[in-house]
C-alpha atoms as a PDB file:
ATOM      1  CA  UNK A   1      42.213  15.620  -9.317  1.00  0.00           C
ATOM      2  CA  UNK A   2      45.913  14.862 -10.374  1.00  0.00           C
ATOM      3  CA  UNK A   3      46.747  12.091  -8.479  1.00  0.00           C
ATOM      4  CA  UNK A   4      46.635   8.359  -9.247  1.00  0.00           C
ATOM      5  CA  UNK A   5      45.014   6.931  -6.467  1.00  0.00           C
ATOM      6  CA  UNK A   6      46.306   3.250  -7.540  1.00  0.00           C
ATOM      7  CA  UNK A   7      50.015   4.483  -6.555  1.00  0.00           C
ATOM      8  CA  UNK A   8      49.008   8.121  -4.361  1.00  0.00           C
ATOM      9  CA  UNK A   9      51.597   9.956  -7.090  1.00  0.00           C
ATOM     10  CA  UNK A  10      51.152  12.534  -9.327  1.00  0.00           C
ATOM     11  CA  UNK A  11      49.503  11.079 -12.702  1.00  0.00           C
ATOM     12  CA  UNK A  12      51.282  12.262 -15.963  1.00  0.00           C
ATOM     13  CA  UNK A  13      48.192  11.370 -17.548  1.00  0.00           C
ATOM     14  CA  UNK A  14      46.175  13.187 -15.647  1.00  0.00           C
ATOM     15  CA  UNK A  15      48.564  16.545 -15.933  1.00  0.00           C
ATOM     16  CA  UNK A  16      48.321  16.010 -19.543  1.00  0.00           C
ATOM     17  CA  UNK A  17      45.245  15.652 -19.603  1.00  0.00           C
ATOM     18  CA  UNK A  18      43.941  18.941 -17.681  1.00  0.00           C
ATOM     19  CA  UNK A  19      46.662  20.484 -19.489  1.00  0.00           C
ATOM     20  CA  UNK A  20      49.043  21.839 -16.647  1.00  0.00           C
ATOM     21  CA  UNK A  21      52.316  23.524 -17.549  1.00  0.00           C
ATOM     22  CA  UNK A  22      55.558  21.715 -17.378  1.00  0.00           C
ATOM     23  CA  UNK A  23      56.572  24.535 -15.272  1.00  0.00           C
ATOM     24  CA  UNK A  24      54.299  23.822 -12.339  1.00  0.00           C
ATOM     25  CA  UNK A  25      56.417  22.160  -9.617  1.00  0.00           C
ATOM     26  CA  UNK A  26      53.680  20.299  -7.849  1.00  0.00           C
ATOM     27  CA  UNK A  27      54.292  19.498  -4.019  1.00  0.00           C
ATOM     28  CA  UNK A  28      55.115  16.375  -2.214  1.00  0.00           C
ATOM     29  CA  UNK A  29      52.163  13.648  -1.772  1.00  0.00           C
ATOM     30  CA  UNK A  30      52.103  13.199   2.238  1.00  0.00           C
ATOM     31  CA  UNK A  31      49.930  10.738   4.206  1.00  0.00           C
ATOM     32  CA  UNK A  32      47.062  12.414   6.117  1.00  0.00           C
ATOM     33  CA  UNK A  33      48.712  12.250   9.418  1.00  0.00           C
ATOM     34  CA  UNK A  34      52.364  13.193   9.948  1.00  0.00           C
ATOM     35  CA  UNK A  35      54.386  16.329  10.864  1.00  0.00           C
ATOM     36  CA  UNK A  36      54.453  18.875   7.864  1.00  0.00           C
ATOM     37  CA  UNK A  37      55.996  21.366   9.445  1.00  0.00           C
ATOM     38  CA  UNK A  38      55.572  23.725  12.050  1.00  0.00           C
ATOM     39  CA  UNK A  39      54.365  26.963  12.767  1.00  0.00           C
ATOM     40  CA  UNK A  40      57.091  29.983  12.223  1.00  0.00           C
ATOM     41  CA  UNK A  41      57.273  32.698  14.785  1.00  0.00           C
ATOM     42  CA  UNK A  42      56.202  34.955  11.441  1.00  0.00           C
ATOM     43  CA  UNK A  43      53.265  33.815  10.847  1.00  0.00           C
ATOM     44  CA  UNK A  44      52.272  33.510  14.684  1.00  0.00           C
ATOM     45  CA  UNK A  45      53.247  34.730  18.377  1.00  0.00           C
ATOM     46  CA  UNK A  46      52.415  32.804  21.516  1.00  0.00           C
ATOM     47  CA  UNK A  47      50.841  29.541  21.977  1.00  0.00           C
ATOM     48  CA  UNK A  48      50.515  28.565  18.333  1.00  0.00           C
ATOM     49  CA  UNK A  49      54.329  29.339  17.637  1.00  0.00           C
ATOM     50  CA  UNK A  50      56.619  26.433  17.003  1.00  0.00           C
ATOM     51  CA  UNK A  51      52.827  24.126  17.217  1.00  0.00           C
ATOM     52  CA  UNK A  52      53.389  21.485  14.542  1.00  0.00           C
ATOM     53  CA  UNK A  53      50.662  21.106  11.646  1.00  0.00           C
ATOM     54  CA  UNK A  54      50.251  17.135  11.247  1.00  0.00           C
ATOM     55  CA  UNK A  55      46.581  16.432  10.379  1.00  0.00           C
ATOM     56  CA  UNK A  56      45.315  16.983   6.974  1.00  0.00           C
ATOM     57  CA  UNK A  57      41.757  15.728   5.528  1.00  0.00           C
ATOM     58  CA  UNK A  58      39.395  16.841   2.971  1.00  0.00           C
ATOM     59  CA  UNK A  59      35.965  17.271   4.859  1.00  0.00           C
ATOM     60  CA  UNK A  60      34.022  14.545   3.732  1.00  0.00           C
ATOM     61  CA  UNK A  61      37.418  12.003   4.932  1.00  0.00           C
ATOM     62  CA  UNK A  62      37.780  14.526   7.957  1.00  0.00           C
ATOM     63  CA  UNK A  63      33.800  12.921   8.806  1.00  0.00           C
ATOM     64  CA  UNK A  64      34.704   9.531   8.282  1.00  0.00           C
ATOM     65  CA  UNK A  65      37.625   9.889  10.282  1.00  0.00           C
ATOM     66  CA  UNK A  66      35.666  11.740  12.942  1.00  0.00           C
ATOM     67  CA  UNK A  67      32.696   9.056  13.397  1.00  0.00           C
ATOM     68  CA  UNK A  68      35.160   6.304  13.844  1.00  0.00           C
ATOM     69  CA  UNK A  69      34.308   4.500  10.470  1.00  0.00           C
ATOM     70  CA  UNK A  70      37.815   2.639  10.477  1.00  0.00           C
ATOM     71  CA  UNK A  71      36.366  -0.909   9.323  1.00  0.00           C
ATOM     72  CA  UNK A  72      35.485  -1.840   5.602  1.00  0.00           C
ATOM     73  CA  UNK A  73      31.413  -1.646   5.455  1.00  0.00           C
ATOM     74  CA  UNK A  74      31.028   1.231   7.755  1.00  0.00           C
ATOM     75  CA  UNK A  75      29.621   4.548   6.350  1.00  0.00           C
ATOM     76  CA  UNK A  76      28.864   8.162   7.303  1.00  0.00           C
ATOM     77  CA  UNK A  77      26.381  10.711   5.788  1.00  0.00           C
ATOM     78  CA  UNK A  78      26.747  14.683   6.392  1.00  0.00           C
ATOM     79  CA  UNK A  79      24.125  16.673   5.956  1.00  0.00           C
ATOM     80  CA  UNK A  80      25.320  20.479   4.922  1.00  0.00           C
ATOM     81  CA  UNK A  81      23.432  22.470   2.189  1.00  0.00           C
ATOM     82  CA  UNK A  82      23.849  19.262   0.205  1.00  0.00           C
ATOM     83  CA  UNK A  83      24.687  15.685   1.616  1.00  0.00           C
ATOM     84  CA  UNK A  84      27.814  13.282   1.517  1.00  0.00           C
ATOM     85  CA  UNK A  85      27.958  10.020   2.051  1.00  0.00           C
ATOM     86  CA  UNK A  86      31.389   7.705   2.326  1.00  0.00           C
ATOM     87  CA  UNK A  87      31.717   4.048   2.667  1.00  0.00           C
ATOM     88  CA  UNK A  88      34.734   2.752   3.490  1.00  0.00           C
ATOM     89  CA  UNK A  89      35.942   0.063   1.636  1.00  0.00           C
ATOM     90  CA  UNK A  90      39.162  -0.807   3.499  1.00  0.00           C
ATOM     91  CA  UNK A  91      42.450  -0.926   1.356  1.00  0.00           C
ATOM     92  CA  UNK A  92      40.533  -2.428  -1.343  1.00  0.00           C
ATOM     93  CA  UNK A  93      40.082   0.348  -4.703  1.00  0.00           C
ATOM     94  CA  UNK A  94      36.041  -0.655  -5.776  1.00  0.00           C
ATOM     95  CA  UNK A  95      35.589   1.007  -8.925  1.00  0.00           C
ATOM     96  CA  UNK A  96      31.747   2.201  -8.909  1.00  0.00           C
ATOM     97  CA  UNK A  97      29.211   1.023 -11.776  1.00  0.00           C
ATOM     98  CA  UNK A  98      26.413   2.994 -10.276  1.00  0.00           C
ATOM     99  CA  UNK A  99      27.246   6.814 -10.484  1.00  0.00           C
ATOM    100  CA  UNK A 100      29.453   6.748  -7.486  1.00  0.00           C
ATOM    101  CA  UNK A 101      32.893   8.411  -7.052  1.00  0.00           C
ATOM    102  CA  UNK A 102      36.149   6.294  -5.643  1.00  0.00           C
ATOM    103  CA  UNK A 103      38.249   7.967  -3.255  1.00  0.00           C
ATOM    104  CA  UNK A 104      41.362   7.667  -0.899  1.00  0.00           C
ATOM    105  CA  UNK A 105      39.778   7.712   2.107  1.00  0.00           C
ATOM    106  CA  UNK A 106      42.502   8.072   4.516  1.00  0.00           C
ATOM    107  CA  UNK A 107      45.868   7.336   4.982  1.00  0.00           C
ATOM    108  CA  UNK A 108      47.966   7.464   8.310  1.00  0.00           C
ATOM    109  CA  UNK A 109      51.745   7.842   8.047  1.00  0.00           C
ATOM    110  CA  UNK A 110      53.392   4.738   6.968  1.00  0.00           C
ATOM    111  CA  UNK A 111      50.157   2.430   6.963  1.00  0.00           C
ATOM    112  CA  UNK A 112      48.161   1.396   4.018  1.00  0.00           C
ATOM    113  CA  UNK A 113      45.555   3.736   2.729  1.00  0.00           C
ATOM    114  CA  UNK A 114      41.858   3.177   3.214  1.00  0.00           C
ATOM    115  CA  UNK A 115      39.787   3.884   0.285  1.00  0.00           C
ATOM    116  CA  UNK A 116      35.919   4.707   0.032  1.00  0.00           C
ATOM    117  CA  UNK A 117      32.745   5.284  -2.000  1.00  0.00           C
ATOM    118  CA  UNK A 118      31.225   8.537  -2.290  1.00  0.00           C
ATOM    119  CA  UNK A 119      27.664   9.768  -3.653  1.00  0.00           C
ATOM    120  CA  UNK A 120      26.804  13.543  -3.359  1.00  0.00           C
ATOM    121  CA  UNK A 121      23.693  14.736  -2.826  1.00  0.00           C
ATOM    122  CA  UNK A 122      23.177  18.367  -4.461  1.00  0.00           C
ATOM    123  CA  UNK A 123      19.955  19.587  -2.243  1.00  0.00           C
ATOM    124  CA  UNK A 124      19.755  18.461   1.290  1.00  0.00           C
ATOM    125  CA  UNK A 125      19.904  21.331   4.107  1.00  0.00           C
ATOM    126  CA  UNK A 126      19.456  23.741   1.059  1.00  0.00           C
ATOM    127  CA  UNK A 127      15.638  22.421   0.786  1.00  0.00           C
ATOM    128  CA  UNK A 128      14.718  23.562   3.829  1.00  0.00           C
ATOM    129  CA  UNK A 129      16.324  27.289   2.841  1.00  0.00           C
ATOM    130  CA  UNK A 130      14.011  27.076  -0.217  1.00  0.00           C
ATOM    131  CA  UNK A 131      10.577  26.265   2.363  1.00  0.00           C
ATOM    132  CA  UNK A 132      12.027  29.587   4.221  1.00  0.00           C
ATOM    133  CA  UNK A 133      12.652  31.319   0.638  1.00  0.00           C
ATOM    134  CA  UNK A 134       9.311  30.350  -0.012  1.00  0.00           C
ATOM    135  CA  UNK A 135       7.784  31.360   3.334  1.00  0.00           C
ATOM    136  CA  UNK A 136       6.092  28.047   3.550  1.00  0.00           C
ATOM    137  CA  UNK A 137       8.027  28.146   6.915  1.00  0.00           C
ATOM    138  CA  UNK A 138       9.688  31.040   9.595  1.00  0.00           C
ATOM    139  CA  UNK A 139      12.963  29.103  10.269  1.00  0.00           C
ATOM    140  CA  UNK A 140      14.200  25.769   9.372  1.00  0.00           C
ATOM    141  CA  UNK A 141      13.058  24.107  13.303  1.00  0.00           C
ATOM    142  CA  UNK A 142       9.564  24.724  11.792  1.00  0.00           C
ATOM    143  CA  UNK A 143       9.941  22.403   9.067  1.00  0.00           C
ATOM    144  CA  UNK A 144      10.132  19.460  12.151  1.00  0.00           C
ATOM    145  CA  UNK A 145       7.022  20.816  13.441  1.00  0.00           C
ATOM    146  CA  UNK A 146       4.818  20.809  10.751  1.00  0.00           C
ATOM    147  CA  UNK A 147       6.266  17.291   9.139  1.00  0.00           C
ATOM    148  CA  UNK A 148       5.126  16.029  12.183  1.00  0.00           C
ATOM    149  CA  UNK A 149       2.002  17.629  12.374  1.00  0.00           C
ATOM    150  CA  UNK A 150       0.725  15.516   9.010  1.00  0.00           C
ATOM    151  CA  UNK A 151      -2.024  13.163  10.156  1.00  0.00           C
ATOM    152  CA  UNK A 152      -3.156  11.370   6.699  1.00  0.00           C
ATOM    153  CA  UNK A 153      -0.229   9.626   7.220  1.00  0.00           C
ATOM    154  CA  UNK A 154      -1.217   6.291   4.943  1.00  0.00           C
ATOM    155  CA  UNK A 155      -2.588   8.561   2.087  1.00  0.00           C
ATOM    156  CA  UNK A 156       0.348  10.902   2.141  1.00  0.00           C
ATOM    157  CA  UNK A 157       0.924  11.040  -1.511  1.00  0.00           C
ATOM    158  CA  UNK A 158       3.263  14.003  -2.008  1.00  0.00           C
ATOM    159  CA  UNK A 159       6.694  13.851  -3.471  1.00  0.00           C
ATOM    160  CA  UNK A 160       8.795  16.646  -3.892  1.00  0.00           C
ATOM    161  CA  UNK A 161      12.113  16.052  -6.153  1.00  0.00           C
ATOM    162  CA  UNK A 162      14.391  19.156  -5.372  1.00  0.00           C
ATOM    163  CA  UNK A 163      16.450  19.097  -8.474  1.00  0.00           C
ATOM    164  CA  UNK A 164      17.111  22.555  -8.603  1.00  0.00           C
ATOM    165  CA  UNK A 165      20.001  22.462 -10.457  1.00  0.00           C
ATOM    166  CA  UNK A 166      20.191  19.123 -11.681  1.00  0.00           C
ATOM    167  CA  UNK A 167      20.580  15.437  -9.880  1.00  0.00           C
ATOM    168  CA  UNK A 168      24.013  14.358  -8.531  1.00  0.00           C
ATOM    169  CA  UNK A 169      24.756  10.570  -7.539  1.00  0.00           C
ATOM    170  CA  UNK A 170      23.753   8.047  -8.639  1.00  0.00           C
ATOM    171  CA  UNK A 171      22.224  10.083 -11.792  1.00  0.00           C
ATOM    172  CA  UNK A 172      24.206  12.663 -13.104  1.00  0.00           C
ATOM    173  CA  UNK A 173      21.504  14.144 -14.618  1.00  0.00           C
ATOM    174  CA  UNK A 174      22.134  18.238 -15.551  1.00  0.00           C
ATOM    175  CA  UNK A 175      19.130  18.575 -17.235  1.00  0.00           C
ATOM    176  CA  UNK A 176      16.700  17.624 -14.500  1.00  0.00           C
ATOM    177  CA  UNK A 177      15.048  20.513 -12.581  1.00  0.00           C
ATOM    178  CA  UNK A 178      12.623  20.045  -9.217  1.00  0.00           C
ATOM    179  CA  UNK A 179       9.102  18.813  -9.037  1.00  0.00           C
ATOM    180  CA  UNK A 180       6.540  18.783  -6.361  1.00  0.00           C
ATOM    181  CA  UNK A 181       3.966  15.991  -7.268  1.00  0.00           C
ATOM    182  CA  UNK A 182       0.886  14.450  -5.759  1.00  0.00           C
ATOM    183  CA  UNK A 183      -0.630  17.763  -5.020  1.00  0.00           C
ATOM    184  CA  UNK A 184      -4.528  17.702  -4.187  1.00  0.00           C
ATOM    185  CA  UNK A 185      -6.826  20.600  -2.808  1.00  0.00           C
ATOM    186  CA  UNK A 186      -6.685  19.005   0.940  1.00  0.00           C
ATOM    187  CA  UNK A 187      -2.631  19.789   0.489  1.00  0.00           C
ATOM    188  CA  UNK A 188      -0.758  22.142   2.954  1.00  0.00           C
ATOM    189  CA  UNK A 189       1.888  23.106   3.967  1.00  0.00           C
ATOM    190  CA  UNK A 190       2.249  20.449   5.919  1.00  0.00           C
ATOM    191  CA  UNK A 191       2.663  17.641   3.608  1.00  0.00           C
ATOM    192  CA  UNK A 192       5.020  20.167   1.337  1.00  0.00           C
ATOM    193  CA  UNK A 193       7.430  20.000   4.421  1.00  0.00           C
ATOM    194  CA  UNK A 194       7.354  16.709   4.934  1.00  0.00           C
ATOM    195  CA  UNK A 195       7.577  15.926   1.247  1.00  0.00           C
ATOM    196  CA  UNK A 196      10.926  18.231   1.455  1.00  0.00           C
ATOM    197  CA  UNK A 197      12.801  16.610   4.488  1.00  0.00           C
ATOM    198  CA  UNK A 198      12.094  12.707   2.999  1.00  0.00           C
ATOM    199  CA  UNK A 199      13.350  14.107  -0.484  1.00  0.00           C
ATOM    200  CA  UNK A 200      17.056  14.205   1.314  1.00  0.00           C
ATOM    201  CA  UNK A 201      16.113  11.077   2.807  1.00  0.00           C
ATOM    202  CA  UNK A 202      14.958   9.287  -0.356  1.00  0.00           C
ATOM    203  CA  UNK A 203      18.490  10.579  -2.229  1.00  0.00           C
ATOM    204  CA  UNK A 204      20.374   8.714   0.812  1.00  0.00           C
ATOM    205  CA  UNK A 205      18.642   5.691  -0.092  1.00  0.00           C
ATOM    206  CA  UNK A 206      19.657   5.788  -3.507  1.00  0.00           C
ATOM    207  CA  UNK A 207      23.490   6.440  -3.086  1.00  0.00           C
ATOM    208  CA  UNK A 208      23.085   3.573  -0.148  1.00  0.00           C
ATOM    209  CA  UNK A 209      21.690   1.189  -2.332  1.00  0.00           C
ATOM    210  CA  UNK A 210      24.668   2.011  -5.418  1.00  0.00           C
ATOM    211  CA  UNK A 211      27.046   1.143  -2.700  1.00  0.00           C
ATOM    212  CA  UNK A 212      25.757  -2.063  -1.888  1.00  0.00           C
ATOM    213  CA  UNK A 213      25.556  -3.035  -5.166  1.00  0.00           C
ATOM    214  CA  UNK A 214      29.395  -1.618  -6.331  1.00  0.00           C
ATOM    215  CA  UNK A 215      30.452  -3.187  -2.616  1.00  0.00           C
ATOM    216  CA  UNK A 216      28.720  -6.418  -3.163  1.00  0.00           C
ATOM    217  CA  UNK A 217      26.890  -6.196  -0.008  1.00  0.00           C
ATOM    218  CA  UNK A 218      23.242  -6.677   1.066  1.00  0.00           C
ATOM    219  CA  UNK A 219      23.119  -4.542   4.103  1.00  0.00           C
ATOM    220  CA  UNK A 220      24.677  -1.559   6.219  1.00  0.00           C
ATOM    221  CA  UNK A 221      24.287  -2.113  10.030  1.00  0.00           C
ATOM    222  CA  UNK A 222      24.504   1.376  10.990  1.00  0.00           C
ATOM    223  CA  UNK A 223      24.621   4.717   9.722  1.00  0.00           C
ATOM    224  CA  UNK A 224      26.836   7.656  11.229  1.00  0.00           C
ATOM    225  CA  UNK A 225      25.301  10.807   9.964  1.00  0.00           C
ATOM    226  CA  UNK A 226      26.037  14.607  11.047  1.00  0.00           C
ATOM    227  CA  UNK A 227      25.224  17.949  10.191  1.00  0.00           C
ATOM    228  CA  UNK A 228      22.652  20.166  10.370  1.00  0.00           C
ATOM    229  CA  UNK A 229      20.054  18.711   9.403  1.00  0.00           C
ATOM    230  CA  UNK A 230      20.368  15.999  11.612  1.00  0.00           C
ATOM    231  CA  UNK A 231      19.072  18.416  14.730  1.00  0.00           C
ATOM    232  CA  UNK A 232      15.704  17.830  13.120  1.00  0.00           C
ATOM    233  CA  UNK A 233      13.837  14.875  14.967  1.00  0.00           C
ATOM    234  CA  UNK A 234      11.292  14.043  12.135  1.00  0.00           C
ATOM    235  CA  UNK A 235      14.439  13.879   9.436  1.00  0.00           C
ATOM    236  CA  UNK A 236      15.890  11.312  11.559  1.00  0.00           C
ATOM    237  CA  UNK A 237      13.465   9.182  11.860  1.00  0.00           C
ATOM    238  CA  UNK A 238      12.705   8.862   8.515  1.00  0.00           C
ATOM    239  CA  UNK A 239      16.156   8.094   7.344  1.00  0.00           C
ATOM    240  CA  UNK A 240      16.064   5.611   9.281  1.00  0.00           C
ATOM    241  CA  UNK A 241      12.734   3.990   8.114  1.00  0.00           C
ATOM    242  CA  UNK A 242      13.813   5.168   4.589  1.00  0.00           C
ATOM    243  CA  UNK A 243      16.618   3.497   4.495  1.00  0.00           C
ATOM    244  CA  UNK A 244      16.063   0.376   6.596  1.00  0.00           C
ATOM    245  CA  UNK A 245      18.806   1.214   9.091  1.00  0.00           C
ATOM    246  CA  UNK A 246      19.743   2.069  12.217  1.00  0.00           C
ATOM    247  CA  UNK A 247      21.077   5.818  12.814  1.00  0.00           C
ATOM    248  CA  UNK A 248      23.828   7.104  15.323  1.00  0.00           C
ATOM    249  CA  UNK A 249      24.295  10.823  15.882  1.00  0.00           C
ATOM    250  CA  UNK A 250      26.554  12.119  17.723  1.00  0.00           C
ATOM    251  CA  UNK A 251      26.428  14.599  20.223  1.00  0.00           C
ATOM    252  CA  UNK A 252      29.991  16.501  18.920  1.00  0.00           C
ATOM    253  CA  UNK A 253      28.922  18.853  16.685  1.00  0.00           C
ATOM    254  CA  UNK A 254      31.974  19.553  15.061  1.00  0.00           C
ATOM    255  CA  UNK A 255      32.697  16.129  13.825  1.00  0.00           C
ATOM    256  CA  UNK A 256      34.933  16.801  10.876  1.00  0.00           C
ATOM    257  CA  UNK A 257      37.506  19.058  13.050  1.00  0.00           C
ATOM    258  CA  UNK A 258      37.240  16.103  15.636  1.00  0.00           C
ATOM    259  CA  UNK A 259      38.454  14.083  12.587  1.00  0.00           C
ATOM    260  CA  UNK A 260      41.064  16.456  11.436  1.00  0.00           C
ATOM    261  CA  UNK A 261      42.058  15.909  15.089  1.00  0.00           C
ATOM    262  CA  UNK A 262      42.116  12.780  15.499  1.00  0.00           C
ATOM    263  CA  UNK A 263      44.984  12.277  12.378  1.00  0.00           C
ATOM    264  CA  UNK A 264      46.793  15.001  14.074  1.00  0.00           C
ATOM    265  CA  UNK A 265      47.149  13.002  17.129  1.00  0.00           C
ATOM    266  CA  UNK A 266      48.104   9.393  15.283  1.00  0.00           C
ATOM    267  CA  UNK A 267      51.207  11.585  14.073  1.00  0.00           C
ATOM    268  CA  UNK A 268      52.357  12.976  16.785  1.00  0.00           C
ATOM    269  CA  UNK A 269      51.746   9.567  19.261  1.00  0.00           C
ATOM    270  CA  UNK A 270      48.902  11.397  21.024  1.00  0.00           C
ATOM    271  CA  UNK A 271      45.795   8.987  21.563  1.00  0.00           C
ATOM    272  CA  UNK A 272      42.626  10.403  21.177  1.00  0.00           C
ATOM    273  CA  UNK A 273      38.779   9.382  22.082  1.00  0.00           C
ATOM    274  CA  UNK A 274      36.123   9.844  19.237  1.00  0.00           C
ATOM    275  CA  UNK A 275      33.163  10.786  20.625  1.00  0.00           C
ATOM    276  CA  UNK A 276      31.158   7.952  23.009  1.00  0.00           C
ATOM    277  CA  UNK A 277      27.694   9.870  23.131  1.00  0.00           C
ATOM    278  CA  UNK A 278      25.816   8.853  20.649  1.00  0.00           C
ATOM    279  CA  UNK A 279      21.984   8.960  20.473  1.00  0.00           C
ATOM    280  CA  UNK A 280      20.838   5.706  18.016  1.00  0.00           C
ATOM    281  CA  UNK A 281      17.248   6.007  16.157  1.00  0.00           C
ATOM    282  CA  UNK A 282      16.053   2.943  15.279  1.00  0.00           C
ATOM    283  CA  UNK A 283      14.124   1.809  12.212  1.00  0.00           C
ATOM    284  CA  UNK A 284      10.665   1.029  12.393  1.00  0.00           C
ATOM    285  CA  UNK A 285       8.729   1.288   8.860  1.00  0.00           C
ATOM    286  CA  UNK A 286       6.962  -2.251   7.906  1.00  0.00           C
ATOM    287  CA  UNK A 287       8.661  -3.260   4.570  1.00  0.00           C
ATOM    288  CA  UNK A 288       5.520  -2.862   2.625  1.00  0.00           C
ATOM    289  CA  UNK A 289       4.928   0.505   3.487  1.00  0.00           C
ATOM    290  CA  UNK A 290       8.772   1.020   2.580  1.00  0.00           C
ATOM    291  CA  UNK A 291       9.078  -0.078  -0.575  1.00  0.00           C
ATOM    292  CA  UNK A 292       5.932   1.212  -1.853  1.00  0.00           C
ATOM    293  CA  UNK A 293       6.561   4.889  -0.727  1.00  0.00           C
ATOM    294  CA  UNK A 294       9.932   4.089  -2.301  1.00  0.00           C
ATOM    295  CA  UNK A 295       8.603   3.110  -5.426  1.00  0.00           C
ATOM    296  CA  UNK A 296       6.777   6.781  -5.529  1.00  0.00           C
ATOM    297  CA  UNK A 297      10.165   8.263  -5.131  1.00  0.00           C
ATOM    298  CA  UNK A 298      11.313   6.833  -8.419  1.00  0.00           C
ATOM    299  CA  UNK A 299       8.601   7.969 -10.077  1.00  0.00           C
ATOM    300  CA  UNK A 300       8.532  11.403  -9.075  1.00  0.00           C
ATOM    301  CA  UNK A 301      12.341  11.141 -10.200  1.00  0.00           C
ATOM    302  CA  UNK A 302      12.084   9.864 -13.582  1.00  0.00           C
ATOM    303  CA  UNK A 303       9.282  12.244 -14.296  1.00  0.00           C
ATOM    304  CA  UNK A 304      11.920  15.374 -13.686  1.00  0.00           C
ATOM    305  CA  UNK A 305      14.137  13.983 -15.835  1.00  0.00           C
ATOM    306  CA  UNK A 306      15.496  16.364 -18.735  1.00  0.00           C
ATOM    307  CA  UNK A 307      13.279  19.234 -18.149  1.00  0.00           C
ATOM    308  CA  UNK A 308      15.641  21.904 -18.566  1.00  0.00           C
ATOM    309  CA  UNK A 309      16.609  21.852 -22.685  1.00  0.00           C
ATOM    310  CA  UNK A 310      13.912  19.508 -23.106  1.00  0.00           C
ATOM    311  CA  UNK A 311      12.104  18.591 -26.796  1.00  0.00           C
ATOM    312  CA  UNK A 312       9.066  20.097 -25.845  1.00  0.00           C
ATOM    313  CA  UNK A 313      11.156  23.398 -24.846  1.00  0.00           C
ATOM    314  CA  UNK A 314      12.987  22.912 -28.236  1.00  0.00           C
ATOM    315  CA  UNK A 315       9.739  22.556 -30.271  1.00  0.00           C
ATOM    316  CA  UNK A 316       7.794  25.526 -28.431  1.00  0.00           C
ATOM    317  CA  UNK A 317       9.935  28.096 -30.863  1.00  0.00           C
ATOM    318  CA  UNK A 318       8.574  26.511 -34.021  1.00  0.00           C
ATOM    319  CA  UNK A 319       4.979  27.026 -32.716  1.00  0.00           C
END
């Protein structure tokens, strides 16, 4: 948060700004791949003693690194208990107009740094903890089973906004709280679950589509995703219909300490393979059906819009 990312130095603007103390002797800047140091016999005996430490990524860059997305228009999504998406946009700095964040994405030794766009997702694994909390479902490989089990499938009308605790990217919007719309007496649980999984789905497609529009592009050819919710066959399919793309996920699990890796190795000269396996899930939703579904989405968004401190809440104490 202190450092210029025009120049990768320590901003005296921003140290003013946050109000750190003169006294603070902030460390070096380093590149995220090149020998820091090694390990002392103090801290450890044996194999790791005298080891040199010579990666160094945040997670969401340790992803990006990790999937391989080394060209300008290439992209990764993890999904954790919320979801992260990065788009590379080589060593060009795209300041975002559409709620998105602008990061250093990487930056090996002596080369020129790679920069990205990011758009966090606040509720994406965490939904499916909320259908357990709920005990709409046992275990989270449940919510695959009944998603798919929904038959009505062209008058599936639920939407389910989990804005528990506001909307991230692209909205920024505190004040909005979850809603779970379309509901009839023929619902179930069911639809509820499938409602849930396309909600994380639905919030890709809206960070994808700020990036195209802050990159200037009209397309993404593929998207690299990981995490846990990605084990969850109905979830990957509809990202990919969501969002109009194709998906890759890998088999590694561990992607980000692959990427972490992976620097490690350019500093030290030691080449490295990124993971070949990769299972691709193609899209198959007609446009029509896309966009309309899509259109939904919106709604159900703009609907949960500053709930939380709203007017009417204001106006129920002068009752």
């Amino acid at each position: 948060m202190l450092m210029d990312i025009n120049s990768l130095q320590w901003s005296d603007r921003l140290i003013e700004f946050f109000d750190v103390p003169k006294a603070v002797h902030l460390p070096k800047i380093c590149s995220s791949a090149e020998v820091y140091g090694q390990i002392h016999s103090s801290v450890a005996k044996g194999a790791f003693e005298g080891l040199s430490i010579a990666g160094c990524l945040g997670d969401q860059q340790a992803a990006l690194v990790g999937h391989g997305c080394f060209v300008p228009g290439s992209a990764k999504s993890t999904y954790g208990t919320g979801g992260f998406m990065l788009y590379n946009t080589g060593e060009v700095i795209v300041e975002s107009d559409h709620g998105l964040l602008t990061t250093v994405a990487y930056k090996f030794g002596d080369e020129q740094p790679h920069y990205a766009l990011e758009g966090a997702v606040a509720v994406a694994g965490d939904v499916v903890k909320w259908l357990c909390k709920m005990h709409i479902i046992a275990n989270a490989a449940e919510s695959e089973t009944l998603a798919l089990a929904v038959q009505d499938v062209e008058d599936f009308d639920v939407m389910f906004v989990p804005a528990f605790s506001g909307l991230k990217a692209p909205y920024w919007e505190s004040e909005a709280r979850g809603i779970l719309l379309g509901l009839t007496y023929s619902t179930s649980r069911e639809h509820i679950c499938r409602a849930a999984l396309e909600s994380t789905c639905f919030q890709t497609k809206e960070v994808l589509d700020a990036m195209m529009q802050d990159s200037k592009q009209t397309t993404l050819g593929m998207l690299r995703v990981d995490g846990g919710m990605t084990k969850n066959k109905y979830f990957q399919q509809a990202l990919a219909d969501i969002l109009h793309v194709d998906i890759a996920c890998p088999d590694m699990a561990e992607i980000t300490a692959l990427g972490a890796a992976y620097a490690a190795g350019q500093a030290l000269g030691v080449p490295m393979a990124l993971d070949s396996n990769i299972q691709v899930v193609k899209c198959r939703e007609t446009a029509a059906g896309r966009d309309s579904h899509y259109r939904r989405w919106k709604e159900a968004v703009s609907r949960c819009k500053n709930w939380h401190g709203s007017s009417f809440e204001k106006d129920a104490g002068h009752c």
